[in-house]
Structures are given as C-alpha cells and as structure tokens.
Protein backbone atom coordinates (compact mmCIF):
# COMPACT_ATOMS: atom_id res chain seq x y z
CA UNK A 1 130.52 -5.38 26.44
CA UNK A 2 127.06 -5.24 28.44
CA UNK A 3 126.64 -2.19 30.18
CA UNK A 4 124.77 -2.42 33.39
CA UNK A 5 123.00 0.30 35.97
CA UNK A 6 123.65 0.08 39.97
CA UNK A 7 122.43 2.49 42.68
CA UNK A 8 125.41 3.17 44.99
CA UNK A 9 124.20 5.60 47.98
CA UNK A 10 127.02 8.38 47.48
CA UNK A 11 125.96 11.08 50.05
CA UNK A 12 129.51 13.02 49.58
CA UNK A 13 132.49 13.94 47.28
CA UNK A 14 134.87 11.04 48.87
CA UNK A 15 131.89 8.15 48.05
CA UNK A 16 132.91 8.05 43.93
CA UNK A 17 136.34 7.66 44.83
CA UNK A 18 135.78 4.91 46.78
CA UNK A 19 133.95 3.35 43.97
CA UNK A 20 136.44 3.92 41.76
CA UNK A 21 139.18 2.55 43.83
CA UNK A 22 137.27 -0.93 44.09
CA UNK A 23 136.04 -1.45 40.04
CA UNK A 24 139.85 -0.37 39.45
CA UNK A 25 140.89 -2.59 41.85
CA UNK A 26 138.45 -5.37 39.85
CA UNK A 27 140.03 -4.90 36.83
CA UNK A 28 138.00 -5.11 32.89
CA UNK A 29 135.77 -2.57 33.44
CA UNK A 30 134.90 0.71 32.41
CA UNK A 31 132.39 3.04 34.56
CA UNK A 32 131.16 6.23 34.77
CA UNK A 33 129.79 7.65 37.91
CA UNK A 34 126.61 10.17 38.36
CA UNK A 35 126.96 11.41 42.20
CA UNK A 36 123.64 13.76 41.56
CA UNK A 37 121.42 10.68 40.68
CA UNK A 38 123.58 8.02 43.10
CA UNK A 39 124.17 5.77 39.60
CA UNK A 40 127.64 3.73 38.38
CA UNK A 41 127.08 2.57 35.22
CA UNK A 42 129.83 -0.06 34.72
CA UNK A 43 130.68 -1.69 31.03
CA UNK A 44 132.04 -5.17 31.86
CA UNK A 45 132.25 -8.85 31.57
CA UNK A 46 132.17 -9.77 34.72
CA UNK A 47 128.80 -10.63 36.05
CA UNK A 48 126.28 -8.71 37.90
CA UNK A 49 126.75 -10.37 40.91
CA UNK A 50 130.71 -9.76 41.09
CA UNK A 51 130.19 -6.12 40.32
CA UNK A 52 127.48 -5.73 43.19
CA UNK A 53 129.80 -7.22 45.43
CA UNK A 54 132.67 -5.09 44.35
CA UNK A 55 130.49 -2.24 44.77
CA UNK A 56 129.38 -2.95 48.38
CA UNK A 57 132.88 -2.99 49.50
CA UNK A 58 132.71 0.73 49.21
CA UNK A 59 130.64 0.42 52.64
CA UNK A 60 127.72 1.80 50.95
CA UNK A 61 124.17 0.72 50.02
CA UNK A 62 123.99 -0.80 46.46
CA UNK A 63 121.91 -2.12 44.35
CA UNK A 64 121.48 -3.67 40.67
CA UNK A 65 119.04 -1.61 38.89
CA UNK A 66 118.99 -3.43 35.31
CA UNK A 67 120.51 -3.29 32.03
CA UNK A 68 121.48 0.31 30.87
C-alpha cells in the first residue's frame, strides 16, 4: 500500500481526533498522526486527492507533502 505524507495544521489535543474521525470515516486506510511536527502519514489506496479532501474536512489547513 503507498504510504503518503500530509501537513494538517493541528494547533491542539482535539485536532488528531478530528483527523481520525474523518480517515475512519473514509474507510482502507491506516495512519499515524505526529501532532509535534503537524504530519498524518496515511497508508492507503485511495488517491492523494481523496485523502486531501478527507483531511480538509477536519476544518484545518492541509496539504500533500509527497511520498513518505
């Protein structure tokens, strides 16, 4: 599965649950979240674009930052 690095700006403890709640939501992926360094790295199939998305439905900044 490719893994893939996104900046997601997480300025407190609530901001990686809301990430979480919307890549579980998605479904096929599996993620780990740095809040110190604002990073999700997500291992998926779906496509960069359709995780971006899902991530910006957090209400926070994101972007793609390349292949991890």
């Amino acid at each position: 599965m490719p893994k893939h690095e996104f900046f997601v700006d997480m300025i407190h403890e609530g901001c990686p649950n809301a990430a979480s709640c919307v890549l579980n939501k998605l479904g096929g992926v599996q993620f780990e979240i740095d809040l110190p360094s604002d990073k999700v790295n997500i291992d998926s199939e779906h496509s960069v674009d359709t995780l971006l998305n899902t991530l910006k439905k957090t209400g926070k900044d994101a972007s793609y930052l390349g292949d991890k």
